[in-house]
Every structure is written in C-alpha cells, then in structure tokens.
N, C-alpha and C. Protein backbone atom coordinates (compact mmCIF):
# COMPACT_ATOMS: atom_id res chain seq x y z
N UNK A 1 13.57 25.98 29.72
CA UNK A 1 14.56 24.93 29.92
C UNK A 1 14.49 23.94 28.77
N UNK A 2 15.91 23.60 28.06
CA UNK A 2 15.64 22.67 26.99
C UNK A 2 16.01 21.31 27.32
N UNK A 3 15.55 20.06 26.97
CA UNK A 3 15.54 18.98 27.27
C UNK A 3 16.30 18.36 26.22
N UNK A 4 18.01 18.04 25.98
CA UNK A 4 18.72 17.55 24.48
C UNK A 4 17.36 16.60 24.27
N UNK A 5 16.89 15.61 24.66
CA UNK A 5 17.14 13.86 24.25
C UNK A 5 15.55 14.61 24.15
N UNK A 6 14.61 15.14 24.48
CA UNK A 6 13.31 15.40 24.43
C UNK A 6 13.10 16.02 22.77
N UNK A 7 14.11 17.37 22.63
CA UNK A 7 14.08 18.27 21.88
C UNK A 7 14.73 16.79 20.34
N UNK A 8 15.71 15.78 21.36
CA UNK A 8 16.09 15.12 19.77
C UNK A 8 14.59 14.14 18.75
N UNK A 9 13.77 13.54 20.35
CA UNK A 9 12.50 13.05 20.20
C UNK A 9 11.69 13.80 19.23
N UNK A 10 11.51 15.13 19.42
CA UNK A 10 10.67 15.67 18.50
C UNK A 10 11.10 16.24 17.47
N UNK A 11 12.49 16.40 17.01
CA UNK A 11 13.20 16.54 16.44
C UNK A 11 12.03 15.34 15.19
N UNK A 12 12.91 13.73 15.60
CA UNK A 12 12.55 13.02 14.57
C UNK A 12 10.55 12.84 14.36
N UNK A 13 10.21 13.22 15.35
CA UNK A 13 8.47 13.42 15.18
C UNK A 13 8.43 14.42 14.07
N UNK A 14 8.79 15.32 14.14
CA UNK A 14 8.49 16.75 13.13
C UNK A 14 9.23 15.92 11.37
N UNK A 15 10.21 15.31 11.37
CA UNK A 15 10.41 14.51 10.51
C UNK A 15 9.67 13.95 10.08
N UNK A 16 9.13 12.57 10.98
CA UNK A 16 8.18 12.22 10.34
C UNK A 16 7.26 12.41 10.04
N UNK A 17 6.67 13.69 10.24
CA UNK A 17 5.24 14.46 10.23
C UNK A 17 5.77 15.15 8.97
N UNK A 18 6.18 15.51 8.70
CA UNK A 18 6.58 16.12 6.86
C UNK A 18 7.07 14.80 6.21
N UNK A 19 7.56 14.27 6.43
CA UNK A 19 6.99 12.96 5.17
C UNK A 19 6.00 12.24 5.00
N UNK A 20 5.40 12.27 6.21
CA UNK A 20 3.68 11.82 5.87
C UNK A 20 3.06 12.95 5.01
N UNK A 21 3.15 13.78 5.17
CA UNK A 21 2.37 14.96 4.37
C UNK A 21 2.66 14.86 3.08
N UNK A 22 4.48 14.53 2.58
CA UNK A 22 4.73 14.93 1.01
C UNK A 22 4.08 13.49 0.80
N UNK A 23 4.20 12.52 1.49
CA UNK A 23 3.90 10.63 0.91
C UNK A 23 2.08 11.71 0.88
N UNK A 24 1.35 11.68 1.82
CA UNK A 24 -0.09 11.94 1.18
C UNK A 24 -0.37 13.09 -0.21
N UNK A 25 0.69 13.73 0.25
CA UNK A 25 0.32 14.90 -1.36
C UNK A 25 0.66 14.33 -2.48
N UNK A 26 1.84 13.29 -2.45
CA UNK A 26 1.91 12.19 -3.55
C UNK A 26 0.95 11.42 -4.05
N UNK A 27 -0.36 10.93 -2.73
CA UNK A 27 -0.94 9.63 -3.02
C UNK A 27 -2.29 10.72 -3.26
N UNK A 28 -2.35 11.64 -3.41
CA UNK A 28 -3.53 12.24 -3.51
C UNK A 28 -3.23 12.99 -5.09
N UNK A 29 -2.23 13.14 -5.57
CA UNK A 29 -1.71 13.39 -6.96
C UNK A 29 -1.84 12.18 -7.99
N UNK A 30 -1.67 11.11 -7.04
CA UNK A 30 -2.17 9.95 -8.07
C UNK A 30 -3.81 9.95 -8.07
N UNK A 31 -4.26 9.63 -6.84
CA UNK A 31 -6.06 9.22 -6.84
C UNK A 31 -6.83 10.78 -7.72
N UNK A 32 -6.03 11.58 -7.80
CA UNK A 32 -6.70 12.99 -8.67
C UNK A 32 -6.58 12.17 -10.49
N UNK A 33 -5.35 11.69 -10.44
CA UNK A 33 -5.32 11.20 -11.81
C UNK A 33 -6.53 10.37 -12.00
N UNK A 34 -6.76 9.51 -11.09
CA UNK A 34 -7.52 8.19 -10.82
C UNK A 34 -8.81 8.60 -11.66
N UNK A 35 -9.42 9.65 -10.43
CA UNK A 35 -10.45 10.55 -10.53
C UNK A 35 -11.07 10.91 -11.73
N UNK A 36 -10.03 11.25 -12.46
CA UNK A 36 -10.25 12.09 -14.13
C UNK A 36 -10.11 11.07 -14.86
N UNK A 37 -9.40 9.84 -14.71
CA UNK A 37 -9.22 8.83 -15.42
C UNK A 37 -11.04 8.36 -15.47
N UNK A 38 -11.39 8.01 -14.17
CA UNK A 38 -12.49 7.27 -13.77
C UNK A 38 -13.84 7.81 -14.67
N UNK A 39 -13.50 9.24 -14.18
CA UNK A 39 -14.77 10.11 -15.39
C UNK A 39 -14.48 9.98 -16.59
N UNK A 40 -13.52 10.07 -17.30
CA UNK A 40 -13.41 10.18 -18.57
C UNK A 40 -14.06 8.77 -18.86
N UNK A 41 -13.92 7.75 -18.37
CA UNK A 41 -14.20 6.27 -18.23
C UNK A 41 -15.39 5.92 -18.16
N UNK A 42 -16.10 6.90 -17.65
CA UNK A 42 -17.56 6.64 -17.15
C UNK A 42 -17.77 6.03 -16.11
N UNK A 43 -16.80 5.82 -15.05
CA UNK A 43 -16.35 4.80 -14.61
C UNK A 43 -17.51 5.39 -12.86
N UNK A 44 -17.57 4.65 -11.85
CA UNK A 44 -18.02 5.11 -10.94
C UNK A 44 -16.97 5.81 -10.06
N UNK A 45 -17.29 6.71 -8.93
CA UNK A 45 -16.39 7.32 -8.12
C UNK A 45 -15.83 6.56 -7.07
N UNK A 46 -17.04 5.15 -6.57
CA UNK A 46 -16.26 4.55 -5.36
C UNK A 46 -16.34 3.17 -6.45
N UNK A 47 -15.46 2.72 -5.40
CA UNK A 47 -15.01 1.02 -5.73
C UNK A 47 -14.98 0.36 -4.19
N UNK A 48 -16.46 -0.12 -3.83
CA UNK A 48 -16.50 -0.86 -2.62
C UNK A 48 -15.58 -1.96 -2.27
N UNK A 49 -15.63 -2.91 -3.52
CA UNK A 49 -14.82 -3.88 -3.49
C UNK A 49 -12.95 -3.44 -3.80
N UNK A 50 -12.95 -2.98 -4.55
CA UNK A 50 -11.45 -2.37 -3.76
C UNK A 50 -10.97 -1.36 -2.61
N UNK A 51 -11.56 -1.10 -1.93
CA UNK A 51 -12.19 -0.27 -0.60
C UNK A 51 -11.60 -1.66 0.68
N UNK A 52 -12.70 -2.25 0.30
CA UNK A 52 -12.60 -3.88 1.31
C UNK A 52 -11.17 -4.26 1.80
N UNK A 53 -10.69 -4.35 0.12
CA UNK A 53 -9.31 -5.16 -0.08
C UNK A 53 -8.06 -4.72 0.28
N UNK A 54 -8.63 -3.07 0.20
CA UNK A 54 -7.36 -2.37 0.73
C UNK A 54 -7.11 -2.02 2.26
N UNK A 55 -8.64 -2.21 2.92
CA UNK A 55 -8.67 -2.17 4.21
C UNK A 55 -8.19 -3.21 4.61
N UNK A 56 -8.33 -4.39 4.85
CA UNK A 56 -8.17 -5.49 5.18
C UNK A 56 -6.34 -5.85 4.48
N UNK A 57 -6.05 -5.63 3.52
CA UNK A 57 -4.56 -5.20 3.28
C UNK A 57 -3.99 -4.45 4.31
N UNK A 58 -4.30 -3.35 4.55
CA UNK A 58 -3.26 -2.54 5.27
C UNK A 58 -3.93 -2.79 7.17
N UNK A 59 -4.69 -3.22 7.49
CA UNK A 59 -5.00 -3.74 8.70
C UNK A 59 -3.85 -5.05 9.32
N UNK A 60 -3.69 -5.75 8.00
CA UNK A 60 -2.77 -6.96 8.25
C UNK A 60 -1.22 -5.89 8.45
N UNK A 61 -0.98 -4.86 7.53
CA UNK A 61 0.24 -4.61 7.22
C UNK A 61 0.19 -3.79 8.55
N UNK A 62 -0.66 -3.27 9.45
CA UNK A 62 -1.01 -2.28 10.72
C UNK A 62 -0.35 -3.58 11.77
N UNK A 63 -1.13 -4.57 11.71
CA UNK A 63 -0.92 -6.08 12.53
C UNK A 63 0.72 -6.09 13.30
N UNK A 64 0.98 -5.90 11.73
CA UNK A 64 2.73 -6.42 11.46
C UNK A 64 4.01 -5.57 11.90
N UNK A 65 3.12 -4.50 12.06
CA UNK A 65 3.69 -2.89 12.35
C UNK A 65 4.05 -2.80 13.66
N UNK A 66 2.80 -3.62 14.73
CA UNK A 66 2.66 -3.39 15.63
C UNK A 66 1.81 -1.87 15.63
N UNK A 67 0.88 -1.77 14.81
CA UNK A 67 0.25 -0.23 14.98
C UNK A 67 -1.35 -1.24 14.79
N UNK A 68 -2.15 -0.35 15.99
CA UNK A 68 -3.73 -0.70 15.88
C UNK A 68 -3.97 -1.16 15.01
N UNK A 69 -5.05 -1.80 14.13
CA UNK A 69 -5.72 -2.12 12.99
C UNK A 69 -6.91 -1.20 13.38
N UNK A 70 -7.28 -0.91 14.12
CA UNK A 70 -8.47 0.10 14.02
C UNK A 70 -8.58 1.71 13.63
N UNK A 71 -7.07 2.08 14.23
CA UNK A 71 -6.54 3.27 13.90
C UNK A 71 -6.47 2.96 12.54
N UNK A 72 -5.52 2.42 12.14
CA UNK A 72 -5.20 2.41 10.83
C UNK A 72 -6.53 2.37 9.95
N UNK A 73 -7.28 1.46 9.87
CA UNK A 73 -8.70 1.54 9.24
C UNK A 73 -9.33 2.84 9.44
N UNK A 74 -9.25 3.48 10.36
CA UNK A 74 -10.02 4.70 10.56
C UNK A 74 -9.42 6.12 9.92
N UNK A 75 -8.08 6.13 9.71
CA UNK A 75 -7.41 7.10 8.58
C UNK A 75 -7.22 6.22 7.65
N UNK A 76 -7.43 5.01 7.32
CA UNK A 76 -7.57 4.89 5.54
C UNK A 76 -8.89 5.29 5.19
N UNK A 77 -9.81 5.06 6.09
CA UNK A 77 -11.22 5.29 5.72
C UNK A 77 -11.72 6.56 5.62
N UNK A 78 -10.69 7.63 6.40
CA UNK A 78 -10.70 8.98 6.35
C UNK A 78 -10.23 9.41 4.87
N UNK A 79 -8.88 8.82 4.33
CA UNK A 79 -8.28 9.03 3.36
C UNK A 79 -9.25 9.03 1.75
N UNK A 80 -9.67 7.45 2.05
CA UNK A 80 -10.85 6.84 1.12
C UNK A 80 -11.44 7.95 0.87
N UNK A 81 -12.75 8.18 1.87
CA UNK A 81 -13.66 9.06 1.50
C UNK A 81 -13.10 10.52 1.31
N UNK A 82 -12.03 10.98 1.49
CA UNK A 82 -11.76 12.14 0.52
C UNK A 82 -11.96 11.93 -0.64
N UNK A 83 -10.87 10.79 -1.41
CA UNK A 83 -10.52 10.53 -2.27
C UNK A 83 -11.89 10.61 -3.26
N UNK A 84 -12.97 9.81 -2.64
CA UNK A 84 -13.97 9.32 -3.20
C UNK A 84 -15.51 10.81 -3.72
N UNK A 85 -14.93 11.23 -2.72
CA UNK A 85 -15.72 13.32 -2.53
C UNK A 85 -14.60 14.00 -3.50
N UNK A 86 -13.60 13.43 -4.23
CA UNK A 86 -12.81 14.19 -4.99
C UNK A 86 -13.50 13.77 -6.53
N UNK A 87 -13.64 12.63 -6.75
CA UNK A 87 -13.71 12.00 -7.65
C UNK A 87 -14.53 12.43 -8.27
N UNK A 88 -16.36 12.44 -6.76
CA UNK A 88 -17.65 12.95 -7.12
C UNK A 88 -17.66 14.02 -8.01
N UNK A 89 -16.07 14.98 -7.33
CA UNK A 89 -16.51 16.47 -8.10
C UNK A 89 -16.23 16.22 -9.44
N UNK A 90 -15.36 15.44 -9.56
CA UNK A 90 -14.40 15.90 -11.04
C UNK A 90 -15.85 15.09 -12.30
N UNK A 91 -16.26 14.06 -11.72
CA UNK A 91 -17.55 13.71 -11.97
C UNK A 91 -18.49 14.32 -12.68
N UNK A 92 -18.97 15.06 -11.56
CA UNK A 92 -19.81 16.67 -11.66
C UNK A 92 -19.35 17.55 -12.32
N UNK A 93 -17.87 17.31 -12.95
CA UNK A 93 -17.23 18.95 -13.37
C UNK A 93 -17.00 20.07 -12.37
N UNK A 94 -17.06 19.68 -11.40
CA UNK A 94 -16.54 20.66 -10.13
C UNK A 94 -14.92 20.88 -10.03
N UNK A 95 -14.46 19.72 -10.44
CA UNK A 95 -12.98 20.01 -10.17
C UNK A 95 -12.07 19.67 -11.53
C-alpha cells in the first residue's frame, strides 16, 4: 500500500541525503588539499585550536537551526577526526 504524502516525505529525505553526501565529498576534496598542503608545509595534521573554534561555531549555527548542539558536535567531531587520520597518512606518505 502506497502512502502519496508519506512516499512525498521521503521523497524530499532521499534528497536531502544526496546532497549531504556531494556537500561532504566536496568538503573532504578540500581538507585532502589541506592535508598535502599541511605536509608539504611541515605543518602538523591537527589544529586543536581551530578544532575549538569551529565547534563552538557551528554549535551556535546548530542553536539557530533549531538542531541539537550535541548532535551536531558529535558529527563534526566525527568529520574532524577523519579529516585529521587523512592528513596523518598523507604525512606518512600513505596517501
């Protein structure tokens, strides 16, 4: 049995679930640049203090959303430490 107004609901869910994906394959095409930038730089892989700033940035911008601040901190912090295990490799010459 199909439900119109259910099937239109997930309709726009499945939407927005593929533009979160191309927006992260975007933001992970930049932090790869970052990455190689950072090594070539000598530079370190994490940046605590811009870590902080960006949490506490997008917690306010979560606030404003009306979306958790804890959620949100908890997939940037997911995001972060990829980013930051990407960096390590390119570092290492792994990637």
């Amino acid at each position: 049995m199909s439900d119109a107004k259910l099937d239109e609901y997930r309709q726009s869910i499945d939407n927005i679930d593929a533009a979160l994906i191309f927006m992260l394959a975007e933001r992970f095409k930049v932090t790869q640049a970052v990455g190689r930038y950072k090594a070539a730089a000598g530079l370190p892989p994490a940046d605590p203090g811009r870590e902080a700033d960006q949490i506490a940035r997008l917690r306010k911008l979560a606030q404003s959303a009306h979306l958790d601040p804890d959620f949100s901190e908890k997939f940037l912090r997911f995001v972060i430490d990829e980013v930051i295990r990407h960096h390590e490799r390119v570092r290492d010459g792994q990637a």
